[in-house]
N, C-alpha and C. Protein backbone atom coordinates (compact mmCIF):
# COMPACT_ATOMS: atom_id res chain seq x y z
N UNK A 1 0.84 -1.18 0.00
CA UNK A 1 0.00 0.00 0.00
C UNK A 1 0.88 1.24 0.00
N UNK A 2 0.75 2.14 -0.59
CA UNK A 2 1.27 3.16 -1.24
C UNK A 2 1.02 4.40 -0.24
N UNK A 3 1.64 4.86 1.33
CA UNK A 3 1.68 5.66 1.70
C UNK A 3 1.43 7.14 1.56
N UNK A 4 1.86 7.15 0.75
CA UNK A 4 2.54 8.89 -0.08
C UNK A 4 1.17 9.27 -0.74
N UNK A 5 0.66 8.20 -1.29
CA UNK A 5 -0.59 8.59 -2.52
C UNK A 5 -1.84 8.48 -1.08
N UNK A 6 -1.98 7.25 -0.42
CA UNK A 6 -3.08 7.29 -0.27
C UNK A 6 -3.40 8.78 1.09
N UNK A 7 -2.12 9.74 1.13
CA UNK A 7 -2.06 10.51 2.28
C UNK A 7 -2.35 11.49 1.13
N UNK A 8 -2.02 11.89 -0.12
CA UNK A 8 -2.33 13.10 -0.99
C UNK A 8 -3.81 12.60 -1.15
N UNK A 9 -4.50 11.61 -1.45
CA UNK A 9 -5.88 11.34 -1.98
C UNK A 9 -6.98 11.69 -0.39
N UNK A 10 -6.26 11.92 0.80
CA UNK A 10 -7.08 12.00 1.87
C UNK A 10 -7.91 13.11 2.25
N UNK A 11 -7.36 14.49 0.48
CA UNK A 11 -7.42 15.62 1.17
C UNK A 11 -8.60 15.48 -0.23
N UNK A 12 -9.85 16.14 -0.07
CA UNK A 12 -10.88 15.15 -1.10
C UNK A 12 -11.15 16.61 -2.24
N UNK A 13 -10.69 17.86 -2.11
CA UNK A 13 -10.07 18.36 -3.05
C UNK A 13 -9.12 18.36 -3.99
N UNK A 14 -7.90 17.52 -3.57
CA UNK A 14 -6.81 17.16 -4.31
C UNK A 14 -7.27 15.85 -5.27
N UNK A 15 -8.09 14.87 -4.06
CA UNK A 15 -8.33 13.17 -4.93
C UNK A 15 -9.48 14.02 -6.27
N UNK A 16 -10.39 14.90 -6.13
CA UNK A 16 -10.81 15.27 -7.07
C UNK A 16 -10.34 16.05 -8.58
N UNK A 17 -9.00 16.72 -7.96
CA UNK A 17 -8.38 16.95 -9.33
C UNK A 17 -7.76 16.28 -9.77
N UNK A 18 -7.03 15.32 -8.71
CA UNK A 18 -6.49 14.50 -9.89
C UNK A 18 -7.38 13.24 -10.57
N UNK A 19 -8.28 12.98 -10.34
CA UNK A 19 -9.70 11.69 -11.03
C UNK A 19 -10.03 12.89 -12.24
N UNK A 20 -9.87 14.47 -11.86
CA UNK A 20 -10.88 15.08 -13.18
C UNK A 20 -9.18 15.36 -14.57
N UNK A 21 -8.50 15.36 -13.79
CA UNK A 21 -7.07 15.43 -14.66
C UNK A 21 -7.11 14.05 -15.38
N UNK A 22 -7.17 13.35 -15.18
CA UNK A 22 -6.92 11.96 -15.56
C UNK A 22 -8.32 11.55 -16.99
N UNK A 23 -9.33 12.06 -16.40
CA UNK A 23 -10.17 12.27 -17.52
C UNK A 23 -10.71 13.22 -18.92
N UNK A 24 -9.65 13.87 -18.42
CA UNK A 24 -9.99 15.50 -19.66
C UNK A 24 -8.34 15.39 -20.32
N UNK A 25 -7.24 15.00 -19.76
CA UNK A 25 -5.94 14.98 -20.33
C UNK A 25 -5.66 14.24 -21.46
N UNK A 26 -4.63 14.75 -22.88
CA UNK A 26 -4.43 13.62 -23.61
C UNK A 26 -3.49 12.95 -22.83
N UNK A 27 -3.25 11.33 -23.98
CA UNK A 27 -3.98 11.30 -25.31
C UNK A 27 -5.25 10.76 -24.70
N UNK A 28 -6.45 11.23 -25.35
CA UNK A 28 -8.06 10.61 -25.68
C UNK A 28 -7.61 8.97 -26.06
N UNK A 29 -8.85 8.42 -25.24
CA UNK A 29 -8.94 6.76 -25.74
C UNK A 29 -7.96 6.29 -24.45
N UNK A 30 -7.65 5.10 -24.35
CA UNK A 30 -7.17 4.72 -22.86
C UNK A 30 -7.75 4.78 -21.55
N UNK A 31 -7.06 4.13 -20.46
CA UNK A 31 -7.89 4.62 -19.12
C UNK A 31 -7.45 5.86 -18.31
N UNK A 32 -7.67 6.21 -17.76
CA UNK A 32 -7.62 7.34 -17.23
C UNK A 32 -6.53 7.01 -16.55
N UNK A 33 -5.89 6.09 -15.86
CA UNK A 33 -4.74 5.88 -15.09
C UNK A 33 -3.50 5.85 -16.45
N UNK A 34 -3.99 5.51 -17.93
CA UNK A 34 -2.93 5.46 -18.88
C UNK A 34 -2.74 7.28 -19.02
N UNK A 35 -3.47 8.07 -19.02
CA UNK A 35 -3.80 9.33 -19.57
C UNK A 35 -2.73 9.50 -18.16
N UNK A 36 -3.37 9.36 -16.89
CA UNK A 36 -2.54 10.77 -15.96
C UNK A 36 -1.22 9.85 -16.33
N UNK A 37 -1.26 8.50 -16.20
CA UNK A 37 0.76 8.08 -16.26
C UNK A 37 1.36 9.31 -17.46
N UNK A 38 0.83 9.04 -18.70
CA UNK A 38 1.38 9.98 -19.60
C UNK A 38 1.73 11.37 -19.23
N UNK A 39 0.74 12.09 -18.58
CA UNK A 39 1.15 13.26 -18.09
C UNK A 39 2.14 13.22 -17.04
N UNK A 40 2.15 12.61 -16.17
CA UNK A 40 3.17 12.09 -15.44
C UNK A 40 4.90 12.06 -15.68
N UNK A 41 4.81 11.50 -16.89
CA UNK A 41 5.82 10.74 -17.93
C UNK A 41 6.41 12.19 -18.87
N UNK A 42 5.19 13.30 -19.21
CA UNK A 42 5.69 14.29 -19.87
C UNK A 42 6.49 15.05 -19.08
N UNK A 43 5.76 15.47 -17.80
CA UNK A 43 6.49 15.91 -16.89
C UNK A 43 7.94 16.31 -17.02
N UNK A 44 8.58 14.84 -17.10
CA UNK A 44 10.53 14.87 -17.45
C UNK A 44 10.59 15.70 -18.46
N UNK A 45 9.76 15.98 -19.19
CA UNK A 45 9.97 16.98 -20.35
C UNK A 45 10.06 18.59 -20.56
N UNK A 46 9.03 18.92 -19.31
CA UNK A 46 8.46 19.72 -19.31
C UNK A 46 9.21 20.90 -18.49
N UNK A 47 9.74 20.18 -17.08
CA UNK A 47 10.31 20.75 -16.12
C UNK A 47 12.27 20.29 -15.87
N UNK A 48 12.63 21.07 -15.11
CA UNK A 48 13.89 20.65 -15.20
C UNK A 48 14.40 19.24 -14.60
N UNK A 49 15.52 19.16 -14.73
CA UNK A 49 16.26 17.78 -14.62
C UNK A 49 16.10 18.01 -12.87
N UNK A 50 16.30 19.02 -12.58
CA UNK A 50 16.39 19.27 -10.97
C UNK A 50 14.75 19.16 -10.38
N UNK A 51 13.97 19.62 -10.52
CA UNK A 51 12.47 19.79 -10.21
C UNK A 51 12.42 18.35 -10.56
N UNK A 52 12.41 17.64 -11.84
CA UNK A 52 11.88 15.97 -11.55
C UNK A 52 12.51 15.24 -10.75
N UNK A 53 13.85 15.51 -10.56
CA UNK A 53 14.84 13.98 -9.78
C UNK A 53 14.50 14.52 -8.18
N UNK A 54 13.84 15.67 -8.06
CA UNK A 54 13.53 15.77 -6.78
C UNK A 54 12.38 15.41 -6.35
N UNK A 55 11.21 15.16 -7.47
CA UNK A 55 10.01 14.38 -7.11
C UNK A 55 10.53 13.04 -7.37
N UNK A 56 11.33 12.58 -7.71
CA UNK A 56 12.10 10.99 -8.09
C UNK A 56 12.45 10.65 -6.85
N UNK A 57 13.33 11.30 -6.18
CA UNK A 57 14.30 11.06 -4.82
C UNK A 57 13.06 11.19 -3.87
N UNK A 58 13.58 9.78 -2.81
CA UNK A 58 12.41 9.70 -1.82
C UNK A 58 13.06 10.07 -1.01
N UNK A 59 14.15 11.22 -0.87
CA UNK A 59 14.95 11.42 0.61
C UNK A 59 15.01 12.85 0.13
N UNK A 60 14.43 13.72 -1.14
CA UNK A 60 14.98 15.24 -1.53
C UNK A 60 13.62 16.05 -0.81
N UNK A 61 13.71 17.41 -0.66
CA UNK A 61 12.48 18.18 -1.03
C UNK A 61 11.82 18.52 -2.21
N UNK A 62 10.62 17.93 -2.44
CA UNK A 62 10.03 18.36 -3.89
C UNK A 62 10.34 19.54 -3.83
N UNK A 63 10.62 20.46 -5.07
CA UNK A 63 11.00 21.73 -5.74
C UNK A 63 10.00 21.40 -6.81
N UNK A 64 9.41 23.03 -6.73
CA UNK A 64 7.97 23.54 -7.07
C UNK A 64 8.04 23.70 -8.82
N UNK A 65 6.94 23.38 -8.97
CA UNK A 65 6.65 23.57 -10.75
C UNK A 65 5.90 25.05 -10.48
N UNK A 66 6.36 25.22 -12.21
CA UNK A 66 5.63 26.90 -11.70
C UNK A 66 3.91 26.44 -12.95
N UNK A 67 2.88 27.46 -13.02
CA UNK A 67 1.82 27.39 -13.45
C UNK A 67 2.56 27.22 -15.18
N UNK A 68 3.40 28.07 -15.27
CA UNK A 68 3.53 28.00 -17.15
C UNK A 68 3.91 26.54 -17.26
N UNK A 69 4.47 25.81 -16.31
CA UNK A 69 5.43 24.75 -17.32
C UNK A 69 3.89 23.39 -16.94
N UNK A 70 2.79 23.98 -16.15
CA UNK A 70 1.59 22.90 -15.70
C UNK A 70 1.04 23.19 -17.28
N UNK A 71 0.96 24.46 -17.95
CA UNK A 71 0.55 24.53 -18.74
C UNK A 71 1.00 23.84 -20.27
N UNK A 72 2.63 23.86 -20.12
CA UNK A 72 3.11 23.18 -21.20
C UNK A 72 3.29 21.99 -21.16
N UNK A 73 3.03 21.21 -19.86
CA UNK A 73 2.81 19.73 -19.54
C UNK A 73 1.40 19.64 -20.04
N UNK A 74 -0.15 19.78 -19.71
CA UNK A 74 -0.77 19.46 -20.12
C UNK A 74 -1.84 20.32 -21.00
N UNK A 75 -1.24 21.64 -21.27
CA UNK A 75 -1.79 22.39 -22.30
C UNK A 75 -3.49 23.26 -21.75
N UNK A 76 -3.11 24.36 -22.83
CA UNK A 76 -4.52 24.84 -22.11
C UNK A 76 -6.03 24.32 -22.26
N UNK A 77 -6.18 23.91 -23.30
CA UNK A 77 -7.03 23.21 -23.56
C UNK A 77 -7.76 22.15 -22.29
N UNK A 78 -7.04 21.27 -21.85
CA UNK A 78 -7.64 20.55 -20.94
C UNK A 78 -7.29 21.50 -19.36
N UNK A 79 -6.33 22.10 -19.47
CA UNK A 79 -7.19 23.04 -18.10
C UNK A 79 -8.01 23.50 -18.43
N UNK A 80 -8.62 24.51 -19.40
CA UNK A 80 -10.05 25.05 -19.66
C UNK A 80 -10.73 23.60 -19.18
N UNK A 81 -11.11 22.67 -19.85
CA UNK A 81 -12.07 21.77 -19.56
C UNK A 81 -11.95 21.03 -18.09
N UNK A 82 -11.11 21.17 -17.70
CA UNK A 82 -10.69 20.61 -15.88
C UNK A 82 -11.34 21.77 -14.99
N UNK A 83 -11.14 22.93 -15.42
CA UNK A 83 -12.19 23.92 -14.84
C UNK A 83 -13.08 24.12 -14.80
N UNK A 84 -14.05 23.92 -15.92
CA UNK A 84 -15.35 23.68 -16.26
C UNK A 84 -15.87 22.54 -15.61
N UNK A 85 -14.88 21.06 -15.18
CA UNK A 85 -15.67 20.11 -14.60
C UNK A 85 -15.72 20.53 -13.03
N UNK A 86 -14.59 21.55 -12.59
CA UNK A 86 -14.26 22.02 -11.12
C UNK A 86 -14.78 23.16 -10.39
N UNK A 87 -15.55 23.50 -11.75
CA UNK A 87 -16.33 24.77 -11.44
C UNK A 87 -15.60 25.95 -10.77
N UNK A 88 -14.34 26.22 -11.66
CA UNK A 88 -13.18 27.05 -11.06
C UNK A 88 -12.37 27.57 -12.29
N UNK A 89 -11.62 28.94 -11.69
CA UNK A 89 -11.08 29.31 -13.35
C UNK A 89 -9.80 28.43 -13.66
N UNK A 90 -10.02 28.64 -14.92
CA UNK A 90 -8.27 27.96 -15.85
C UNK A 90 -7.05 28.54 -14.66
N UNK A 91 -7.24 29.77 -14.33
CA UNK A 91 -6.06 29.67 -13.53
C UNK A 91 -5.70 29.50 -11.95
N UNK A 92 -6.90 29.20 -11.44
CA UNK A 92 -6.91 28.66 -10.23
C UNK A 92 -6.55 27.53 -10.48
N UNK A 93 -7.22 26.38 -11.11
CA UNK A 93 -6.86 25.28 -11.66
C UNK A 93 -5.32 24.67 -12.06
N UNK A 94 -4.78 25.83 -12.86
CA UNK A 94 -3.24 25.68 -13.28
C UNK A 94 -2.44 25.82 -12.05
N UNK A 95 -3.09 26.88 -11.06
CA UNK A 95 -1.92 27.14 -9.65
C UNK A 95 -2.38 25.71 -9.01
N UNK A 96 -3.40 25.03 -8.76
CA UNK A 96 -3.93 23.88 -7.89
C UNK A 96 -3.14 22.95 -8.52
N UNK A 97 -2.81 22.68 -9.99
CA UNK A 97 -2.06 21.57 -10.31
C UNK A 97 -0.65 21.76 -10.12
N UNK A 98 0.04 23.01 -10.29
CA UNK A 98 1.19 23.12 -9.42
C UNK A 98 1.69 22.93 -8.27
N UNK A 99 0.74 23.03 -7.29
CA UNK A 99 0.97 22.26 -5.97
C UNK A 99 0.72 21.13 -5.77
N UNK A 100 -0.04 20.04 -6.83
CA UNK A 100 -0.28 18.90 -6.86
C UNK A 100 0.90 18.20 -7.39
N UNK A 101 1.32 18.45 -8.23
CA UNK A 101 1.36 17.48 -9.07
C UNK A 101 3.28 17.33 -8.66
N UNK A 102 4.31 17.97 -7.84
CA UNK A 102 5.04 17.37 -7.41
C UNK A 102 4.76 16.25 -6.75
N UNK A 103 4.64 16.52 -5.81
CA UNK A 103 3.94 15.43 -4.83
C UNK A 103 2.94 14.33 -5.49
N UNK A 104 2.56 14.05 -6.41
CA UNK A 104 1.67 13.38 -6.55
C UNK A 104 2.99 12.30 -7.51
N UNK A 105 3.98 12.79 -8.24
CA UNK A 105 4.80 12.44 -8.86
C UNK A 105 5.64 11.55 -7.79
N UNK A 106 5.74 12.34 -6.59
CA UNK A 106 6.87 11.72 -5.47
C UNK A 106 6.15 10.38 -4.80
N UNK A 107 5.02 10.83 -5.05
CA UNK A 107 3.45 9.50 -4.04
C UNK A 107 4.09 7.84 -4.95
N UNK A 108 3.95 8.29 -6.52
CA UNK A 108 3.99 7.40 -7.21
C UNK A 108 5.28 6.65 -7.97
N UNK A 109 6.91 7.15 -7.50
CA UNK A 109 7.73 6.69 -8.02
C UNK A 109 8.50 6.77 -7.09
N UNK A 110 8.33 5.32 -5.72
CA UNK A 110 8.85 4.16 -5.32
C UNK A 110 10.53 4.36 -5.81
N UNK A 111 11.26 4.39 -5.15
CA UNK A 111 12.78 3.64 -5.34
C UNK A 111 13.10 4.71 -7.03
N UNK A 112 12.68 5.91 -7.59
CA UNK A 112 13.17 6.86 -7.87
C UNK A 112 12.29 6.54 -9.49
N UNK A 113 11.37 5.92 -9.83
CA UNK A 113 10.81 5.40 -11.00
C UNK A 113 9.35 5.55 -10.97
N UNK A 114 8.59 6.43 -12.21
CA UNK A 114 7.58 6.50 -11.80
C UNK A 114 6.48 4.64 -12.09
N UNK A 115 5.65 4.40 -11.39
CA UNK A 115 5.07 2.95 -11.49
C UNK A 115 4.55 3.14 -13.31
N UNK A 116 4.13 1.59 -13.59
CA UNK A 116 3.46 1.92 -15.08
C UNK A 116 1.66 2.38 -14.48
N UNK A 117 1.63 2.05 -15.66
CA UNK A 117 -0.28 2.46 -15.79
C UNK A 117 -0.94 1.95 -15.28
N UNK A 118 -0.81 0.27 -14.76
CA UNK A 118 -1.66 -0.85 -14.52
C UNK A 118 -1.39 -0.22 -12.69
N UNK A 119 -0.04 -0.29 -12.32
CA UNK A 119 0.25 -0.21 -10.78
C UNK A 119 -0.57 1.03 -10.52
N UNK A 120 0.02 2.27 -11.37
CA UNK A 120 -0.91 3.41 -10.65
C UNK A 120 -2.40 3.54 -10.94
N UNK A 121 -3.13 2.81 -11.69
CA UNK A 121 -4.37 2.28 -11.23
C UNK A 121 -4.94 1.54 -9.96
N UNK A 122 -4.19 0.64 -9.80
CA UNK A 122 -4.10 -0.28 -8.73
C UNK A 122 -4.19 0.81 -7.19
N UNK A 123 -2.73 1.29 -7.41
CA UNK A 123 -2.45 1.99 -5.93
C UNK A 123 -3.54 2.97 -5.50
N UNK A 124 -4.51 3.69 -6.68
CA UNK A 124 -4.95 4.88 -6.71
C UNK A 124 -6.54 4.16 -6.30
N UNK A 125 -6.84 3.16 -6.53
CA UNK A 125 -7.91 1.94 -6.46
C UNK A 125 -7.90 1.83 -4.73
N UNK A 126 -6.69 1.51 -4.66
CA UNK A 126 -6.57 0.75 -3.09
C UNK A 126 -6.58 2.07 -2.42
N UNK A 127 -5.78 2.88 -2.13
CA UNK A 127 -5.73 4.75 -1.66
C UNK A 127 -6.72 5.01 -1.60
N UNK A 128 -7.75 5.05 -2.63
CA UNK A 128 -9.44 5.74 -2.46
C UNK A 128 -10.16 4.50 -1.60
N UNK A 129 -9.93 3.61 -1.86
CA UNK A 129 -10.73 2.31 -1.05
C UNK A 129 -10.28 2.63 0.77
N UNK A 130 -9.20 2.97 0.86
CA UNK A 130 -8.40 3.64 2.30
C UNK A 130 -9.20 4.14 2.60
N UNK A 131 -9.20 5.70 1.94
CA UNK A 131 -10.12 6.91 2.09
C UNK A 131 -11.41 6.67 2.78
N UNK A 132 -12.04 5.62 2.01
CA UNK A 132 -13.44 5.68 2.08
C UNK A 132 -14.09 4.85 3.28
N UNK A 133 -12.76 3.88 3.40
CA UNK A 133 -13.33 3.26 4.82
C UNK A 133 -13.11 4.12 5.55
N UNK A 134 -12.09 4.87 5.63
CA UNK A 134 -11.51 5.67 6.82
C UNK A 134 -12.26 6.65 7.06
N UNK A 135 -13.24 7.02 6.42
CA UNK A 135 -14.05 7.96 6.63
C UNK A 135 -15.56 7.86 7.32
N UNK A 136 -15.56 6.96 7.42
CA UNK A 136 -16.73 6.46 8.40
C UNK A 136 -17.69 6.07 7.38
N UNK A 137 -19.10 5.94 8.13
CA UNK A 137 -20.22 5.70 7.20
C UNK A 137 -20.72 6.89 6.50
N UNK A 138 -20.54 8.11 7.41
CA UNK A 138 -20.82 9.01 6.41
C UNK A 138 -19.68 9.82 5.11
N UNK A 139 -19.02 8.95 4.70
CA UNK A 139 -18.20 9.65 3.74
C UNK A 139 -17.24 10.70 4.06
N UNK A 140 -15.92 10.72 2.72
CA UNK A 140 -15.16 11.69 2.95
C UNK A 140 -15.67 13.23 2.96
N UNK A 141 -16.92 13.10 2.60
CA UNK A 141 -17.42 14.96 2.21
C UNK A 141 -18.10 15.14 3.05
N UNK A 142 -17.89 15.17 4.04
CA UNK A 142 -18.93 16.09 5.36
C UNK A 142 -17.72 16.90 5.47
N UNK A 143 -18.74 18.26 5.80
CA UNK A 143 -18.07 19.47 6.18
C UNK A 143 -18.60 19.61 7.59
């Protein structure tokens, strides 16, 4: 069981952007755990060699993505539509995935590697299954 993830998925604003990221992100077609791995995976592309090997390293401090490079990881297009499902603007949205999405990178790559598609389905399966017992009978959304 996957520590790191099922402690980011506990906070039921965060488990919601990343389930609505995973469904509005390319590429289209696949499961939604293939879609966020990809974004995941662009990531190394997107940001520096220093900002990823520090969400890689399970002993570094994540070092922060800024909103432009959330944007050139997954483009504006699907933040517009991640906002529209969040009922929040494109750029609240772009700053919310900047604080996500180190950490969500560090949740999921174990021994300095991010997992494939099938595991981070799995872990993200078992993490919300956590959640939901742990939350009693009445659910994670009571305020």
């Amino acid at each position: 069981m996957n520590g790191k993830l099922s402690t980011l998925l506990d906070d039921p604003e965060v488990r919601e952007l990343i389930f609505a990221m995973a469904s509005v992100t390319p590429p289209s077609g696949g499961s939604a755990a293939a879609r966020l791995h990809a974004v995941l995976l662009h990531l190394a592309e997107t940001t520096t060699k220093e900002q990823y090997g520090s969400w890689l390293s399970d002993g570094a401090v994540n070092k922060a993505i800024t909103v432009e490079q959330v944007r050139m990881t997954i483009g504006d297009s699907a933040i517009d539509d991640l906002a529209q499902l969040m009922s929040a603007s494109p750029g609240i949205v772009a700053w919310q995935l900047a604080a996500v999405l180190p950490d969500l990178v560090d949740a999921v790559s174990p021994g300095g590697a991010v997992v494939d598609a099938d595991r981070l389905a799995r872990e993200i399966a078992e993490a919300s299954a956590d959640d939901d017992r742990s939350a009693g009978s009445f659910g994670s959304r009571v305020h």
